[in-house]
C-alpha atoms as a PDB file:
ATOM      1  CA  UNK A   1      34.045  -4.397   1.429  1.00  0.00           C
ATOM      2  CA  UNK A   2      32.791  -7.618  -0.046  1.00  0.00           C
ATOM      3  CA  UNK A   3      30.232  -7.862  -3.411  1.00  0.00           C
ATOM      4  CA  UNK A   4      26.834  -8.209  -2.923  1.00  0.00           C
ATOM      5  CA  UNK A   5      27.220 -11.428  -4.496  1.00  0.00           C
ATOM      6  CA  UNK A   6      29.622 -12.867  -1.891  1.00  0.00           C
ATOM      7  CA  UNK A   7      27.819 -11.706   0.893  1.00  0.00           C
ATOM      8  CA  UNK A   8      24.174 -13.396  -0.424  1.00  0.00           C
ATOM      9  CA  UNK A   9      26.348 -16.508  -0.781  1.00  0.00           C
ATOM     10  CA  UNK A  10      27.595 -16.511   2.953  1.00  0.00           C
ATOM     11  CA  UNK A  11      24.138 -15.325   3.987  1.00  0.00           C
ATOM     12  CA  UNK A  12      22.792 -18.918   2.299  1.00  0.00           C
ATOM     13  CA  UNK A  13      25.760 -21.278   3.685  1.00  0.00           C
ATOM     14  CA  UNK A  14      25.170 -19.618   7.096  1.00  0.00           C
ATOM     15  CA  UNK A  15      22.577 -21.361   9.749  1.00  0.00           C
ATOM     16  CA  UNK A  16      20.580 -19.274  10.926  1.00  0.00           C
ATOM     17  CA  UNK A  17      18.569 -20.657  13.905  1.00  0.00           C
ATOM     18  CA  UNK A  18      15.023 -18.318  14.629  1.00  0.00           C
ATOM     19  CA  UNK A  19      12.654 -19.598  16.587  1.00  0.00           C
ATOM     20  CA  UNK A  20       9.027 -18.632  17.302  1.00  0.00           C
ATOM     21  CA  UNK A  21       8.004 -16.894  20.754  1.00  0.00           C
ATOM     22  CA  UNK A  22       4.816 -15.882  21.966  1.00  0.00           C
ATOM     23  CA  UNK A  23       5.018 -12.096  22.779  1.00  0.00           C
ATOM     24  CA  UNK A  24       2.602  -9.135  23.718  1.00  0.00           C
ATOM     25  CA  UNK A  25       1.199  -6.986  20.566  1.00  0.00           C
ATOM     26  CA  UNK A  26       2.630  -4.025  22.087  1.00  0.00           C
ATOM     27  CA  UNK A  27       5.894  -5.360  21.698  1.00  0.00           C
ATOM     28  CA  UNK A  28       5.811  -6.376  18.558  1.00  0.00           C
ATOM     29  CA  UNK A  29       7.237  -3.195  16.436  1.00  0.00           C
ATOM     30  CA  UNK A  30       9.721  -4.648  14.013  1.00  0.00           C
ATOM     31  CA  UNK A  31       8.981  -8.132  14.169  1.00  0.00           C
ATOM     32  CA  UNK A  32       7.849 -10.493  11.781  1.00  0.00           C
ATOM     33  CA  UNK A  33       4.820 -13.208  12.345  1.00  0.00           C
ATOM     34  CA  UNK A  34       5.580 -16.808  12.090  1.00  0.00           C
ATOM     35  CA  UNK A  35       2.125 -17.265  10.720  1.00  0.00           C
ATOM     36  CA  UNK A  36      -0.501 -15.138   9.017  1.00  0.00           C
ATOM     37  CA  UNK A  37      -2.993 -12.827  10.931  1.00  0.00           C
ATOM     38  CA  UNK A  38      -6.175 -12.940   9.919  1.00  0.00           C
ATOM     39  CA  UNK A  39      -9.473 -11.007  11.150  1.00  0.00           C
ATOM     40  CA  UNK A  40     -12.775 -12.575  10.882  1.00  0.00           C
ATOM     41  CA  UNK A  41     -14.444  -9.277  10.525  1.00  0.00           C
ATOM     42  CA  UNK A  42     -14.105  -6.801   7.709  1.00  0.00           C
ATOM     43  CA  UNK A  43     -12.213  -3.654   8.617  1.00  0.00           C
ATOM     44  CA  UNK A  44     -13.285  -1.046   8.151  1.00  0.00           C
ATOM     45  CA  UNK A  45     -16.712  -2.675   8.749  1.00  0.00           C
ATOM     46  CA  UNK A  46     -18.993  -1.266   6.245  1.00  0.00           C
ATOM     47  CA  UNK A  47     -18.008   0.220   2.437  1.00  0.00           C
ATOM     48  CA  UNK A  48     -16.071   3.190   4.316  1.00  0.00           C
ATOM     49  CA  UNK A  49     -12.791   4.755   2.813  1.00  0.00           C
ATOM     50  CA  UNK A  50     -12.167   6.718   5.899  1.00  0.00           C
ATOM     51  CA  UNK A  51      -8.534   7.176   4.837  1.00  0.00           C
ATOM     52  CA  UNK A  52      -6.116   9.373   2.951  1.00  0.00           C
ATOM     53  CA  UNK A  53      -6.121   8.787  -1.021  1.00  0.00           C
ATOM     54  CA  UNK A  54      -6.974   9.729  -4.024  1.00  0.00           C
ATOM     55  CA  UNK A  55      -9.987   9.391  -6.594  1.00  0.00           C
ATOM     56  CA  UNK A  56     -10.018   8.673 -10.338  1.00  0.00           C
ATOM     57  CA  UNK A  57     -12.963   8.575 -12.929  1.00  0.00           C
ATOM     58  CA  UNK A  58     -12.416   4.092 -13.193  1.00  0.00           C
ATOM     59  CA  UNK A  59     -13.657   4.547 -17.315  1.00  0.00           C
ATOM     60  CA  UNK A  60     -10.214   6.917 -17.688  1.00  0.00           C
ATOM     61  CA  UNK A  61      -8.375   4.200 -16.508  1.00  0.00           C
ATOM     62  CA  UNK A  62      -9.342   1.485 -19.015  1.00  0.00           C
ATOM     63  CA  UNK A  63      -6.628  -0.195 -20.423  1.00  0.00           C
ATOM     64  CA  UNK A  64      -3.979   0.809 -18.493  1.00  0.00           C
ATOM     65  CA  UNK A  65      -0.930  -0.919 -17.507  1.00  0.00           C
ATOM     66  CA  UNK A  66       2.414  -0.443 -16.121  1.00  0.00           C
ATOM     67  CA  UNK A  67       3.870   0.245 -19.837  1.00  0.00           C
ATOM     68  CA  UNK A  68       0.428   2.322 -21.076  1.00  0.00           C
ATOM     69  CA  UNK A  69       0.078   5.191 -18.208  1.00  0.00           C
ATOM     70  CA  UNK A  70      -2.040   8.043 -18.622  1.00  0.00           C
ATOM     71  CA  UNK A  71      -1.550  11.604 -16.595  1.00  0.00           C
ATOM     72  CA  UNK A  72      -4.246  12.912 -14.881  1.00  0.00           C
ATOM     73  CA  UNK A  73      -4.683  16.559 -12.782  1.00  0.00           C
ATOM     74  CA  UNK A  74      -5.264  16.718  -9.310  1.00  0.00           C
ATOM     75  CA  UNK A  75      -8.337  19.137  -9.164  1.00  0.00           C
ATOM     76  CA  UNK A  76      -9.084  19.326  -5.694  1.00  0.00           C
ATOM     77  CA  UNK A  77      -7.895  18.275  -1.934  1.00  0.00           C
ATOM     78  CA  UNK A  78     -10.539  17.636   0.944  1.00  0.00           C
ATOM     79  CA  UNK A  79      -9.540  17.075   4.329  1.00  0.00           C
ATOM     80  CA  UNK A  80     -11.237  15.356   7.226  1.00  0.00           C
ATOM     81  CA  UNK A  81     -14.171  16.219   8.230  1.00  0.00           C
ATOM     82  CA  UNK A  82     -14.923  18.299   5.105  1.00  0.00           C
ATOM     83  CA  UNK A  83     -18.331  17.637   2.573  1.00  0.00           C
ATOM     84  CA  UNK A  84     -17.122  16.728  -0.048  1.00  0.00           C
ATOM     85  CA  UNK A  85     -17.875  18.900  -3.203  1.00  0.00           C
ATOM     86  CA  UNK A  86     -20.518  17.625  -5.651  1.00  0.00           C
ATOM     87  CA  UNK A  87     -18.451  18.569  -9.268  1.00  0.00           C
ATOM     88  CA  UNK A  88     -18.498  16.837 -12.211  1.00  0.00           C
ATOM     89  CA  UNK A  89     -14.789  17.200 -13.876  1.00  0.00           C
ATOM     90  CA  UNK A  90     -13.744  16.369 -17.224  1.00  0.00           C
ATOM     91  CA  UNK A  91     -10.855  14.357 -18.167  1.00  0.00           C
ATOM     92  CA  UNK A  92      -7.560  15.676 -17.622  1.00  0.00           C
ATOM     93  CA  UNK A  93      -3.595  14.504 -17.888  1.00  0.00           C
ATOM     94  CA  UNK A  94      -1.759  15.831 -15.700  1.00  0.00           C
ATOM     95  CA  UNK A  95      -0.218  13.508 -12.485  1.00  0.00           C
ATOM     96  CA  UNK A  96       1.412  10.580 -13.817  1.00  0.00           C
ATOM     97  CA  UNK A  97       0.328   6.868 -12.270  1.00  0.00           C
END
Protein backbone atom coordinates (compact mmCIF):
# COMPACT_ATOMS: atom_id res chain seq x y z
CA UNK A 1 0.00 0.00 0.00
CA UNK A 2 1.33 3.42 -0.83
CA UNK A 3 1.49 6.64 1.92
CA UNK A 4 -1.04 8.98 1.92
CA UNK A 5 1.50 11.32 0.88
CA UNK A 6 2.38 9.54 -2.39
CA UNK A 7 -0.95 8.96 -3.35
CA UNK A 8 -2.07 13.01 -2.87
CA UNK A 9 1.02 13.58 -5.03
CA UNK A 10 -0.17 11.26 -7.99
CA UNK A 11 -3.71 12.49 -7.37
CA UNK A 12 -2.17 16.28 -8.27
CA UNK A 13 0.18 15.16 -11.35
CA UNK A 14 -2.85 13.21 -12.65
CA UNK A 15 -5.41 15.01 -15.30
CA UNK A 16 -8.38 14.63 -14.44
CA UNK A 17 -10.86 15.68 -17.19
CA UNK A 18 -14.80 16.38 -15.57
CA UNK A 19 -17.01 18.02 -17.44
CA UNK A 20 -20.40 19.63 -16.71
CA UNK A 21 -23.80 17.90 -17.92
CA UNK A 22 -27.17 18.98 -17.59
CA UNK A 23 -29.12 16.19 -15.73
CA UNK A 24 -32.64 15.66 -14.05
CA UNK A 25 -32.82 16.53 -10.09
CA UNK A 26 -33.93 13.13 -9.50
CA UNK A 27 -30.82 11.88 -10.65
CA UNK A 28 -28.69 13.79 -9.01
CA UNK A 29 -27.88 11.69 -5.60
CA UNK A 30 -24.14 11.84 -5.21
CA UNK A 31 -23.24 14.43 -7.49
CA UNK A 32 -21.69 17.59 -7.10
CA UNK A 33 -22.98 21.11 -8.78
CA UNK A 34 -20.74 22.91 -11.10
CA UNK A 35 -22.23 26.09 -9.80
CA UNK A 36 -24.07 27.24 -6.70
CA UNK A 37 -27.90 26.77 -6.15
CA UNK A 38 -29.55 29.41 -4.94
CA UNK A 39 -33.41 30.00 -4.00
CA UNK A 40 -34.92 33.32 -4.27
CA UNK A 41 -37.34 32.58 -1.55
CA UNK A 42 -36.61 31.93 2.09
CA UNK A 43 -37.13 28.34 3.17
CA UNK A 44 -38.76 27.65 5.41
CA UNK A 45 -40.82 30.76 4.49
CA UNK A 46 -41.66 32.44 7.64
CA UNK A 47 -39.49 32.34 11.24
CA UNK A 48 -40.44 28.46 11.49
CA UNK A 49 -37.96 25.84 13.06
CA UNK A 50 -40.08 22.99 11.98
CA UNK A 51 -37.12 20.65 12.44
CA UNK A 52 -35.30 18.38 14.85
CA UNK A 53 -32.85 20.31 17.38
CA UNK A 54 -32.19 21.49 20.34
CA UNK A 55 -32.75 24.77 22.52
CA UNK A 56 -30.38 26.70 24.80
CA UNK A 57 -30.99 29.79 27.14
CA UNK A 58 -28.51 32.28 24.28
CA UNK A 59 -27.30 34.47 27.82
CA UNK A 60 -25.68 30.80 29.06
CA UNK A 61 -23.85 30.75 26.09
CA UNK A 62 -21.97 34.07 26.30
CA UNK A 63 -18.53 33.80 25.76
CA UNK A 64 -18.16 30.61 24.56
CA UNK A 65 -15.79 29.20 22.17
CA UNK A 66 -14.40 26.08 20.90
CA UNK A 67 -11.60 26.12 23.82
CA UNK A 68 -14.25 27.68 26.69
CA UNK A 69 -17.34 25.03 26.54
CA UNK A 70 -19.85 24.89 29.08
CA UNK A 71 -22.17 21.56 29.86
CA UNK A 72 -25.60 21.93 29.92
CA UNK A 73 -28.66 19.16 30.86
CA UNK A 74 -31.07 18.10 28.52
CA UNK A 75 -34.38 18.65 30.54
CA UNK A 76 -36.92 17.68 28.25
CA UNK A 77 -37.71 16.04 24.60
CA UNK A 78 -40.91 17.11 22.52
CA UNK A 79 -41.84 15.44 19.50
CA UNK A 80 -43.91 16.52 16.54
CA UNK A 81 -46.92 17.60 16.87
CA UNK A 82 -46.62 18.06 20.66
CA UNK A 83 -47.34 21.80 22.67
CA UNK A 84 -44.63 22.56 23.78
CA UNK A 85 -44.35 22.98 27.65
CA UNK A 86 -44.32 26.53 29.06
CA UNK A 87 -41.25 25.95 31.98
CA UNK A 88 -38.90 28.21 33.00
CA UNK A 89 -35.50 26.10 33.82
CA UNK A 90 -32.53 27.21 35.55
CA UNK A 91 -29.09 26.85 34.42
CA UNK A 92 -27.63 23.57 34.32
CA UNK A 93 -24.16 21.69 33.06
CA UNK A 94 -24.65 18.76 32.02
CA UNK A 95 -24.33 17.87 27.87
CA UNK A 96 -21.17 19.08 26.64
CA UNK A 97 -21.19 21.50 23.25
Amino acid sequence: MISYNQSRKILSNSKILIRNESIKSSKCINRVTAEDILCETNNPAGNNAAFDGFAINSKETNKLSKKRVKLFKILGIISAGDKPKKKIYKSSRQLKL
